[in-house]
N, C-alpha and C. Protein backbone atom coordinates (compact mmCIF):
# COMPACT_ATOMS: atom_id res chain seq x y z
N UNK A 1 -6.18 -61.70 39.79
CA UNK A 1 -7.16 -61.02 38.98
C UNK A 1 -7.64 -59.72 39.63
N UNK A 2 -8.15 -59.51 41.10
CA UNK A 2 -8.45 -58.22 41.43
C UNK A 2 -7.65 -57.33 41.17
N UNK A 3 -5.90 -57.67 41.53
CA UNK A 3 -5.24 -56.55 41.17
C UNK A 3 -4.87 -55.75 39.92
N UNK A 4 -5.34 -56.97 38.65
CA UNK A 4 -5.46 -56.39 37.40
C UNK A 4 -6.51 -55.31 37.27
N UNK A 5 -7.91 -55.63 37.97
CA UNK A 5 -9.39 -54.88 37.73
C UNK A 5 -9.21 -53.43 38.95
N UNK A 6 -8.37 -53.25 39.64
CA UNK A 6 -7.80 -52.41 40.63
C UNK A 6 -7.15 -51.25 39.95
N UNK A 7 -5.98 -52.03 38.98
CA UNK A 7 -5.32 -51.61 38.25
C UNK A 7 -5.56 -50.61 37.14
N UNK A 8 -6.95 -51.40 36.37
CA UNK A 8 -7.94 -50.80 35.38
C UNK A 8 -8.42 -49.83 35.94
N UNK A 9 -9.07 -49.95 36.85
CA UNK A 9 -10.22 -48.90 37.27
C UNK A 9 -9.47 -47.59 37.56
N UNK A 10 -8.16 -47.77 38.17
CA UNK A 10 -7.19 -46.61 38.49
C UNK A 10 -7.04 -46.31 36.73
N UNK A 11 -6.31 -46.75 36.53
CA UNK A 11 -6.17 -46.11 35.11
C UNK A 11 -7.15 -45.50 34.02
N UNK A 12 -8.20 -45.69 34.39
CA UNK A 12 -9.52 -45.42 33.67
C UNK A 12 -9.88 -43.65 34.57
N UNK A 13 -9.76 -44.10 35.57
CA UNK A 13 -9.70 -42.82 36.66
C UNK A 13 -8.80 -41.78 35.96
N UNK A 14 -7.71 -42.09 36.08
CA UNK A 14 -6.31 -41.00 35.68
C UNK A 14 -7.13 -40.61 34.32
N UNK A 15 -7.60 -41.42 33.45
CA UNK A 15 -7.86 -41.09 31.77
C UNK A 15 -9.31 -40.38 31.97
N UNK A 16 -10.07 -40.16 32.74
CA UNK A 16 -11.50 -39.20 32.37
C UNK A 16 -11.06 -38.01 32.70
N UNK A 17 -11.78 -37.08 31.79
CA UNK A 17 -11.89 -35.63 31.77
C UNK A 17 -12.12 -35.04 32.89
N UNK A 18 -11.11 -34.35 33.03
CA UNK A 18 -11.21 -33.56 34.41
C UNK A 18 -11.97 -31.62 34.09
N UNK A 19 -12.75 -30.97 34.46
CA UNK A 19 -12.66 -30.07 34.20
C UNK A 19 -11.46 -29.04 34.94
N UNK A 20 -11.23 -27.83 33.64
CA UNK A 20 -10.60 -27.17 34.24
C UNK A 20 -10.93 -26.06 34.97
N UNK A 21 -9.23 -25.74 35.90
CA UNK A 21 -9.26 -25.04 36.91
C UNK A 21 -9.08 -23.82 37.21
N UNK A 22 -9.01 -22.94 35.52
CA UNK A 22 -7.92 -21.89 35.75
C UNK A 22 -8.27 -20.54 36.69
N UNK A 23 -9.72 -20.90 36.56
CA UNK A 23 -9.97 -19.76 37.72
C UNK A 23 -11.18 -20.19 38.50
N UNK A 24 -11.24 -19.30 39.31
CA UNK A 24 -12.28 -20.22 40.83
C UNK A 24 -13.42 -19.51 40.40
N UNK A 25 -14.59 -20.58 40.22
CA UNK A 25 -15.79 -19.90 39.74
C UNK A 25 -16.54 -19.62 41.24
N UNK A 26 -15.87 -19.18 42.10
CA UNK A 26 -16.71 -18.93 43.10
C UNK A 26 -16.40 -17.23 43.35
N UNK A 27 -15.22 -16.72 42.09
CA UNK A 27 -14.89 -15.94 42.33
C UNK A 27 -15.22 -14.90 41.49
N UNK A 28 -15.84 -13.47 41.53
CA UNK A 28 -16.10 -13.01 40.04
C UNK A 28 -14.72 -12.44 39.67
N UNK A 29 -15.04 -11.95 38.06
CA UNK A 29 -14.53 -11.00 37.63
C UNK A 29 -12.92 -10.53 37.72
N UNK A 30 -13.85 -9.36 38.76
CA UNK A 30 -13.91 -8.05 39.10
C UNK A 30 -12.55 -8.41 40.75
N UNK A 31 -12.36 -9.57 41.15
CA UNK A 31 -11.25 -10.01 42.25
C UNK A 31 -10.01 -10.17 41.09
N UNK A 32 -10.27 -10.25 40.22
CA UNK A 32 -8.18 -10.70 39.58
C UNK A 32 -8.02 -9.65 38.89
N UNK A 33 -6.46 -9.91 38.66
CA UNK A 33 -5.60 -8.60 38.18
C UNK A 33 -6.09 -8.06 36.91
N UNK A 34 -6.01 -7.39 36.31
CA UNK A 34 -5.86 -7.04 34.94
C UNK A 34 -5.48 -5.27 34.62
N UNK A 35 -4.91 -5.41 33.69
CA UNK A 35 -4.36 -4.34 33.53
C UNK A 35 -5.01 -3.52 31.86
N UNK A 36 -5.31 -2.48 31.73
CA UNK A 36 -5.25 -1.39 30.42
C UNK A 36 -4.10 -0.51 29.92
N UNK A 37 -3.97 -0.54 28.51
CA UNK A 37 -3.22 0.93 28.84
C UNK A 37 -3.62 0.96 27.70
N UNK A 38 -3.67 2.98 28.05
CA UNK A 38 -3.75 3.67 26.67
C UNK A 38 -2.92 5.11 26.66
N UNK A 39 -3.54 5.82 25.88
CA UNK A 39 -2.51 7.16 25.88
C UNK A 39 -2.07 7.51 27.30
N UNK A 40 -2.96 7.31 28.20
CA UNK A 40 -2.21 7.93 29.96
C UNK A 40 -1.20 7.06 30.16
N UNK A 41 -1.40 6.28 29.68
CA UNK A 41 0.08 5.25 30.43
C UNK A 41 1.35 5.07 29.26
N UNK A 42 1.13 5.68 28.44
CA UNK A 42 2.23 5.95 27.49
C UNK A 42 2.02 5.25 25.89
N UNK A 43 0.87 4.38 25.62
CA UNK A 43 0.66 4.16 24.62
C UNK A 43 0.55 5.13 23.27
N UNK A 44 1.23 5.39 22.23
CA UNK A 44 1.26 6.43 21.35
C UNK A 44 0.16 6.89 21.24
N UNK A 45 -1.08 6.21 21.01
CA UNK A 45 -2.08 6.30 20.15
C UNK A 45 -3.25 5.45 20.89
N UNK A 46 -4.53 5.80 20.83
CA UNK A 46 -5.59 4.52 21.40
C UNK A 46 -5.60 3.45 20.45
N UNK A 47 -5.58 3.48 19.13
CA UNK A 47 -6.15 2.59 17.96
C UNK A 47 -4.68 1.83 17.72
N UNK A 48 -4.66 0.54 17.52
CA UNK A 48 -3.95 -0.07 17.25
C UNK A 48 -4.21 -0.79 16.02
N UNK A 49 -3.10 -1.16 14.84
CA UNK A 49 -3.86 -1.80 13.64
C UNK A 49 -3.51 -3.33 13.25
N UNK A 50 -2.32 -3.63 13.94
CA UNK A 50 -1.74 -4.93 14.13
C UNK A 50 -0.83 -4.82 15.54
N UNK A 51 -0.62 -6.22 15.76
CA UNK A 51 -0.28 -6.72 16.64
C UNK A 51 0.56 -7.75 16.55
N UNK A 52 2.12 -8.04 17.41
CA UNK A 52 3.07 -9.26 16.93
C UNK A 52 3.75 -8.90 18.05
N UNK A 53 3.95 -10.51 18.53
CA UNK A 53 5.15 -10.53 19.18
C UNK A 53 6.62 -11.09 18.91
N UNK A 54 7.51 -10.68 19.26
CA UNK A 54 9.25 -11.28 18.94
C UNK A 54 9.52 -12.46 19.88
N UNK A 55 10.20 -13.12 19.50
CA UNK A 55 10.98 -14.50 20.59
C UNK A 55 11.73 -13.78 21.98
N UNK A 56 11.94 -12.17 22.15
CA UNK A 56 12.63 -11.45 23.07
C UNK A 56 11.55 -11.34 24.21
N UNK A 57 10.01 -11.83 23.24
CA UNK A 57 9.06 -11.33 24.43
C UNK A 57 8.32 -9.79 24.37
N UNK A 58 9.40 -9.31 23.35
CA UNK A 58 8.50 -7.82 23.60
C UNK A 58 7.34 -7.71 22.80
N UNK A 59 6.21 -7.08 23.31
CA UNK A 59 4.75 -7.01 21.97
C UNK A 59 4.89 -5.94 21.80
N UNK A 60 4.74 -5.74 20.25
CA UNK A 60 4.85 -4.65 18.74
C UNK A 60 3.85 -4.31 18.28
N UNK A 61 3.10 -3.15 18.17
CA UNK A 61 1.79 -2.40 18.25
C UNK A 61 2.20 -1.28 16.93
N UNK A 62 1.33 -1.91 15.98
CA UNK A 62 1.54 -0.86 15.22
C UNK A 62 0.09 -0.03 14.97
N UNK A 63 0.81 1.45 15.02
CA UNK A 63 -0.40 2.75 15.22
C UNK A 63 0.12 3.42 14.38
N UNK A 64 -0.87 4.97 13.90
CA UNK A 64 -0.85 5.78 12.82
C UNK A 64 0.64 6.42 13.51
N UNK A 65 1.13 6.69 14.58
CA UNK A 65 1.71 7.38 14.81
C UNK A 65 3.43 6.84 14.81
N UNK A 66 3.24 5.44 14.75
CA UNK A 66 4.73 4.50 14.68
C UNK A 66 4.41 3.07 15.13
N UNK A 67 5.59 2.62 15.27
CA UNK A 67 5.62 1.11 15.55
C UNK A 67 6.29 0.90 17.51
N UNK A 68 5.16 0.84 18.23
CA UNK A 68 5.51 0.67 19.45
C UNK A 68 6.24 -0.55 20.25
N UNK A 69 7.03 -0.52 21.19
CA UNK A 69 7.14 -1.55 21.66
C UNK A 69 6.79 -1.87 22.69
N UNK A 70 6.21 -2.88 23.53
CA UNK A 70 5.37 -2.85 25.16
C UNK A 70 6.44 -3.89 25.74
N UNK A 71 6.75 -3.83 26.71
CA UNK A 71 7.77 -4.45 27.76
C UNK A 71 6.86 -5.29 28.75
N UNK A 72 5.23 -4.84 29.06
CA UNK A 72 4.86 -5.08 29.89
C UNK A 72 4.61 -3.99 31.24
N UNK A 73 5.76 -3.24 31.10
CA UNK A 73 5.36 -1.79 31.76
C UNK A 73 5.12 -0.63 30.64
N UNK A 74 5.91 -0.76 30.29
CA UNK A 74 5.89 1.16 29.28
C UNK A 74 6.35 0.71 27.86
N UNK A 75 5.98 1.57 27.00
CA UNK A 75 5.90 1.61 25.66
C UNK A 75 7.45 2.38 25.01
N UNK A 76 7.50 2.19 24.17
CA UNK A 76 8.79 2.80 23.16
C UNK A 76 8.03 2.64 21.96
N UNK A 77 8.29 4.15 21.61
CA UNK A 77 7.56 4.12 19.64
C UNK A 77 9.02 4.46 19.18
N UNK A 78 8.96 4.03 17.55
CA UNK A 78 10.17 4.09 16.79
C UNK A 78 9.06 4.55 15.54
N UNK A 79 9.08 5.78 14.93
CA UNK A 79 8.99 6.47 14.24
C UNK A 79 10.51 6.85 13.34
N UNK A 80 9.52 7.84 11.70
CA UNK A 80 11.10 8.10 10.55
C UNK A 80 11.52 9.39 12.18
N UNK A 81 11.13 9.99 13.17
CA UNK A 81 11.51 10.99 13.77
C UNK A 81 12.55 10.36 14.47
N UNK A 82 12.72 9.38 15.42
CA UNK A 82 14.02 8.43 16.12
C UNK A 82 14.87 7.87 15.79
N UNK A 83 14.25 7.25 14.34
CA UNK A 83 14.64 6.12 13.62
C UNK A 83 15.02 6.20 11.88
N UNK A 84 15.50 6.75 11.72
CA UNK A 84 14.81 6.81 10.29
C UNK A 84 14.99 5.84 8.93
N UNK A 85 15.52 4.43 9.67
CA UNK A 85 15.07 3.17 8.47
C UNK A 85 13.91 3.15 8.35
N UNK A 86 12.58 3.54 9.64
CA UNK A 86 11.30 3.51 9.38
C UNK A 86 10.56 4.43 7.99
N UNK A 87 10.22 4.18 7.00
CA UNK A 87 9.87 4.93 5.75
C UNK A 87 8.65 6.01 6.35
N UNK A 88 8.17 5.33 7.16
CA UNK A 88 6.62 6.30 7.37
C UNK A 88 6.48 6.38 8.68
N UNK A 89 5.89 7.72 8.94
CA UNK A 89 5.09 7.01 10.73
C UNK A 89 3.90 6.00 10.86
N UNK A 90 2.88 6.36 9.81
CA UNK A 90 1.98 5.51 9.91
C UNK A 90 2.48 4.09 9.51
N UNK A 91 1.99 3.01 10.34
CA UNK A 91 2.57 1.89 10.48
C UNK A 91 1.36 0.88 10.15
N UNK A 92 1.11 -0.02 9.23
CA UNK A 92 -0.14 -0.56 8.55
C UNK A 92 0.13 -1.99 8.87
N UNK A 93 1.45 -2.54 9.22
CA UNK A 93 0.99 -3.84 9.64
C UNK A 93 2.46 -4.52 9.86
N UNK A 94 2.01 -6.03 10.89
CA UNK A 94 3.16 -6.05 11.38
C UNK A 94 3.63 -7.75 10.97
N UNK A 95 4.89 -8.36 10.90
CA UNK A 95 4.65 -10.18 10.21
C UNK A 95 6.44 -10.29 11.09
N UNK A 96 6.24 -11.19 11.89
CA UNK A 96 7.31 -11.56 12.56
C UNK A 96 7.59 -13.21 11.75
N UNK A 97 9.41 -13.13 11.05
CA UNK A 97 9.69 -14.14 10.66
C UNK A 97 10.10 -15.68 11.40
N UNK A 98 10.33 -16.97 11.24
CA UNK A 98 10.82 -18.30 11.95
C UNK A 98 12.14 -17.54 12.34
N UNK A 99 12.98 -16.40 11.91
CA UNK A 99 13.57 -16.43 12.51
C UNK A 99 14.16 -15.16 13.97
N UNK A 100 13.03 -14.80 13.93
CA UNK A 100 12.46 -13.70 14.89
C UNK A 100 12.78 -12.29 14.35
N UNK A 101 12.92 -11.92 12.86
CA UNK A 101 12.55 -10.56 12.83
C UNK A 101 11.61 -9.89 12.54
N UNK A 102 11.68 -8.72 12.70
CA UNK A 102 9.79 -8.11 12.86
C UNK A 102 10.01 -7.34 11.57
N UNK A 103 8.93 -7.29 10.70
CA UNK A 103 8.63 -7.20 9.52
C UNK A 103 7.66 -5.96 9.75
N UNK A 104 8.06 -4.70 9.19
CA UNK A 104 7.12 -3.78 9.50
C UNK A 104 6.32 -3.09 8.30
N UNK A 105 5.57 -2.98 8.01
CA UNK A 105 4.65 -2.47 6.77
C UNK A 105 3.92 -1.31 7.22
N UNK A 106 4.59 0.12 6.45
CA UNK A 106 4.13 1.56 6.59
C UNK A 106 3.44 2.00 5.69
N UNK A 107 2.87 3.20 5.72
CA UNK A 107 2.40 3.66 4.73
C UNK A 107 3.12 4.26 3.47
N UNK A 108 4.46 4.17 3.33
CA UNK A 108 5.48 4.83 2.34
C UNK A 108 6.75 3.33 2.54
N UNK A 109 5.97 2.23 2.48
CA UNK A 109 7.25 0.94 2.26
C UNK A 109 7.28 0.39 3.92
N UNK A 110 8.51 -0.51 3.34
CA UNK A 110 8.65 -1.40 4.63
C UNK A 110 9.95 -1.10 5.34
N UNK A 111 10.02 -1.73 6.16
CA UNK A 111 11.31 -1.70 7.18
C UNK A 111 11.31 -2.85 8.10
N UNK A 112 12.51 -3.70 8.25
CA UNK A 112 12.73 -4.65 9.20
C UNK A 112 13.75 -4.44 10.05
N UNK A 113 13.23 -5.11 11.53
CA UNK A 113 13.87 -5.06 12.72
C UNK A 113 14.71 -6.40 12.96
N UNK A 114 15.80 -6.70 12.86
CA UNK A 114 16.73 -7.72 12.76
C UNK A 114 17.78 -7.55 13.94
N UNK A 115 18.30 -7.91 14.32
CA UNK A 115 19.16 -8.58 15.99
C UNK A 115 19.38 -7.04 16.26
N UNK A 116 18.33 -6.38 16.43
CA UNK A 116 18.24 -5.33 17.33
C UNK A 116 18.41 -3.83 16.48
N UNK A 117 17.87 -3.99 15.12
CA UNK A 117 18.56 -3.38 14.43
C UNK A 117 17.56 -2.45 13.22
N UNK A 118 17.28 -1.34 12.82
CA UNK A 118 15.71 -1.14 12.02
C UNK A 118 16.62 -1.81 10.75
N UNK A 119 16.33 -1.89 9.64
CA UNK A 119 16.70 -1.41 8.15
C UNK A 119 15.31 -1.24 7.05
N UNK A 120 15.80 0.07 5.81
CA UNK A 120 14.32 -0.06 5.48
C UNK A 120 14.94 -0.90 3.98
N UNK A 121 13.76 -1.74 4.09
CA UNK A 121 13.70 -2.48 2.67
C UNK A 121 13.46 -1.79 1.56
N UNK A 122 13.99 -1.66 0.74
CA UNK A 122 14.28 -0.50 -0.57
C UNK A 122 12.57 -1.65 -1.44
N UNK A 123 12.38 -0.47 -2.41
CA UNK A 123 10.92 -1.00 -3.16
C UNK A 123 12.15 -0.99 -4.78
N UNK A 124 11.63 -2.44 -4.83
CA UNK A 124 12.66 -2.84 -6.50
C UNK A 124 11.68 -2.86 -7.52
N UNK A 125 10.92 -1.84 -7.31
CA UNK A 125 9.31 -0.92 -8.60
C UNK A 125 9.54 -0.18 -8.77
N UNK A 126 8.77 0.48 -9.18
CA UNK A 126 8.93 1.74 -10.55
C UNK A 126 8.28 2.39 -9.30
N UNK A 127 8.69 4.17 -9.24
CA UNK A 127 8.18 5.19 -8.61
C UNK A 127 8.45 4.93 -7.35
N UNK A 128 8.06 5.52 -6.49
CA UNK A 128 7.83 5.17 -4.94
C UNK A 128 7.42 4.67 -4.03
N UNK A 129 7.93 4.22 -3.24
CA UNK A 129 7.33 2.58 -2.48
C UNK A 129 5.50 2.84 -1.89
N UNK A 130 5.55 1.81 -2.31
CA UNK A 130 4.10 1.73 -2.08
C UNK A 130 3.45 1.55 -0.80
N UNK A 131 2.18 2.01 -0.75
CA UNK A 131 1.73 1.47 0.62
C UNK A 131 1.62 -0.12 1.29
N UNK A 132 1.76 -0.32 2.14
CA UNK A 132 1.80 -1.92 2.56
C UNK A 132 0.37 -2.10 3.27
N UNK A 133 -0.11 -2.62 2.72
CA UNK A 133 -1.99 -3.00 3.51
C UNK A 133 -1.56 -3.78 4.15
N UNK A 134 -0.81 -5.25 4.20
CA UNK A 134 -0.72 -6.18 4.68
C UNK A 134 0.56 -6.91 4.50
N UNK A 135 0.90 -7.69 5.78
CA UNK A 135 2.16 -8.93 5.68
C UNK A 135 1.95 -9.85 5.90
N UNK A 136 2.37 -10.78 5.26
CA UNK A 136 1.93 -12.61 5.62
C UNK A 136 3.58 -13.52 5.05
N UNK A 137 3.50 -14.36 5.84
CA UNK A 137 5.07 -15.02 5.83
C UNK A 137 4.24 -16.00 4.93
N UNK A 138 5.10 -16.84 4.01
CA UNK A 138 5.24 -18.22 3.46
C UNK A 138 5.00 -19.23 4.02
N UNK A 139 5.28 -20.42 3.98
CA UNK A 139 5.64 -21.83 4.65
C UNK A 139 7.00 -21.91 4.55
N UNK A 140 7.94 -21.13 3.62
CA UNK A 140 9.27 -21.43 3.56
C UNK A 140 9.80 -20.08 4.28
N UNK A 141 8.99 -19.15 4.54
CA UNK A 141 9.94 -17.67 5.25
C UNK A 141 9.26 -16.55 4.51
N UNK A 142 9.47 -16.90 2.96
CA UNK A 142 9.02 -15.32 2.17
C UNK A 142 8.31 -14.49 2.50
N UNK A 143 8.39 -13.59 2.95
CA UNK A 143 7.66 -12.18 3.27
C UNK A 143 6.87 -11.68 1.62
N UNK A 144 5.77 -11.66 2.47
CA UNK A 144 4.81 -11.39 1.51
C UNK A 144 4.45 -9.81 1.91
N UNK A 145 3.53 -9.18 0.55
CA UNK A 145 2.93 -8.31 0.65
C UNK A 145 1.67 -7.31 -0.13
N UNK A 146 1.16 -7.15 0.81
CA UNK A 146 -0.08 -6.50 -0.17
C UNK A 146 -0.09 -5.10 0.15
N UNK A 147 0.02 -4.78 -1.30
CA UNK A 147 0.72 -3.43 -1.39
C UNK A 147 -0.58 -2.11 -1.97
N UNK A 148 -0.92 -1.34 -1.74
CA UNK A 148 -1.87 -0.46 -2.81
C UNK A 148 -1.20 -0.71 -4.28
N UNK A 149 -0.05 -1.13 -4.45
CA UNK A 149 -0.08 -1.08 -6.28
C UNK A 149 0.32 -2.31 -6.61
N UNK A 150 -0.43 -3.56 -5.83
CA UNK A 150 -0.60 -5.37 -6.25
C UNK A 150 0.44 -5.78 -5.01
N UNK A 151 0.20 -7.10 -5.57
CA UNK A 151 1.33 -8.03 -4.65
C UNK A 151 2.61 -7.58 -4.68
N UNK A 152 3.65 -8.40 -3.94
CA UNK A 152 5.05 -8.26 -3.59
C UNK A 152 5.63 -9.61 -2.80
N UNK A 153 6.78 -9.40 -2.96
CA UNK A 153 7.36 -10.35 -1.95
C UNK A 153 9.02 -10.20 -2.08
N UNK A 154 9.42 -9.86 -1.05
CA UNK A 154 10.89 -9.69 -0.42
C UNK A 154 11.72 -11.00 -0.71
N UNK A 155 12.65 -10.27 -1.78
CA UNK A 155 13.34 -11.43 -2.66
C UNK A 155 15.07 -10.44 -2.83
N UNK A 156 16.34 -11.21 -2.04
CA UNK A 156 17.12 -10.16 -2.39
C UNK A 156 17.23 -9.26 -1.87
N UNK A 157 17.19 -8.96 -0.93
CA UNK A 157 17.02 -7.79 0.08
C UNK A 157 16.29 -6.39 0.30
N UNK A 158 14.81 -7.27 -1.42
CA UNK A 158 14.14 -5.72 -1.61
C UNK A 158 13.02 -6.07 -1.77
N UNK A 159 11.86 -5.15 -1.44
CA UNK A 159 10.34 -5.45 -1.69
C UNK A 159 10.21 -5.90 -3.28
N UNK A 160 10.02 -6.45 -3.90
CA UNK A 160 10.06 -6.69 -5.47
C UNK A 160 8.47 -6.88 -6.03
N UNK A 161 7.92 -6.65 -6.87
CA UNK A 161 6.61 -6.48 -7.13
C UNK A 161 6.17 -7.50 -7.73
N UNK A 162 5.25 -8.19 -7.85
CA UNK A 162 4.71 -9.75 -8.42
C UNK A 162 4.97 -9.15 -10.06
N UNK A 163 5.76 -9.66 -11.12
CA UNK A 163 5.13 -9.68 -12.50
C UNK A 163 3.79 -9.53 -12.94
C-alpha cells in the first residue's frame, strides 16, 4: 500500500501547474534581444497594412509602396516596377492559402504568388478590376474578397464578382 500512495503523490506532483519560465523575472526588459526595422534598415515604407507569413518562413508586408518580403535580415519589395503580374503598387491586403500561396490584394486587382512565381488574377467584371479592401480564405480554400464594387471570390482562375 505505501508504494501505491508514493506512487500517487508523485503523480499528482508531475500533474500541478507549474508556472512558466520563458523569461527570468529577475531580469528587465531592456537585457534581451530585440530587434526594429524601418525605412533605415530597408523596409519600403514605415506603415504596414497587412501582414502573412508562407510555409518557406518568409514574412509578407504589405505597404502603399508594394508587397515586401522580410527574411529576417533585409527586405525585398515586388512592385508593377520589378514585377509586373503585380496590378498596383499599393498593396491593401494579404491571405496565404492551405496550400502555401500568398494571395495579394492591390489597389487595381489581385495577384498571386505560387511555387515561386507572381501571376495577376484577371477581374471576370465589367470595367476594371476593382480595388481589394480585403482577403479571407474559406474552410474549403476559396479566396474571398472584398472589393470597393461588392464581394468576389476566385473561381476558375479569375476574381469573379458575387451575383
Amino acid at each position: 500500500m505505501p508504494l501505491r500512495v508514493l506512487t500517487f503523490v508523485l503523480l499528482l506532483c508531475a500533474l500541478l501547474p507549474q508556472p512558466a519560465r520563458a523569461l527570468d523575472p529577475a531580469k528587465s526588459f531592456h537585457h534581451y534581444v530585440r530587434d526594429s526595422w524601418s525605412v533605415q534598415e530597408g523596409m519600403p515604407q514605415i506603415s504596414a497594412v497587412a501582414i502573412a507569413q508562407t510555409p518557406d518562413g518568409y514574412i509578407w508586408i504589405a505597404t502603399q509602396s508594394g508587397v515586401s518580403r522580410f527574411d529576417g535580415v533585409g527586405f525585398q519589395t515586388f512592385s508593377p516596377s520589378n514585377e509586373p503580374a503585380i496590378p498596383h503598387p499599393v498593396t491593401t491586403s494579404l491571405a496565404v492559402d492551405p496550400e502555401g500561396a500568398l494571395w495579394i490584394g492591390t489597389r487595381g486587382g489581385m495577384a498571386v504568388l505560387r511555387d515561386g512565381r507572381f501571376h495577376e488574377v484577371p477581374w471576370a467584371g465589367d470595367g476594371m478590376a476593382p480595388m481589394i479592401n480585403g482577403l479571407d480564405l474559406g474552410a474549403d480554400g476559396t479566396v474571398w474578397a472584398a472589393t470597393s464594387s461588392g464581394a468576389a471570390r476566385v473561381r476558375g482562375g479569375a476574381l469573379r464578382p458575387l451575383p
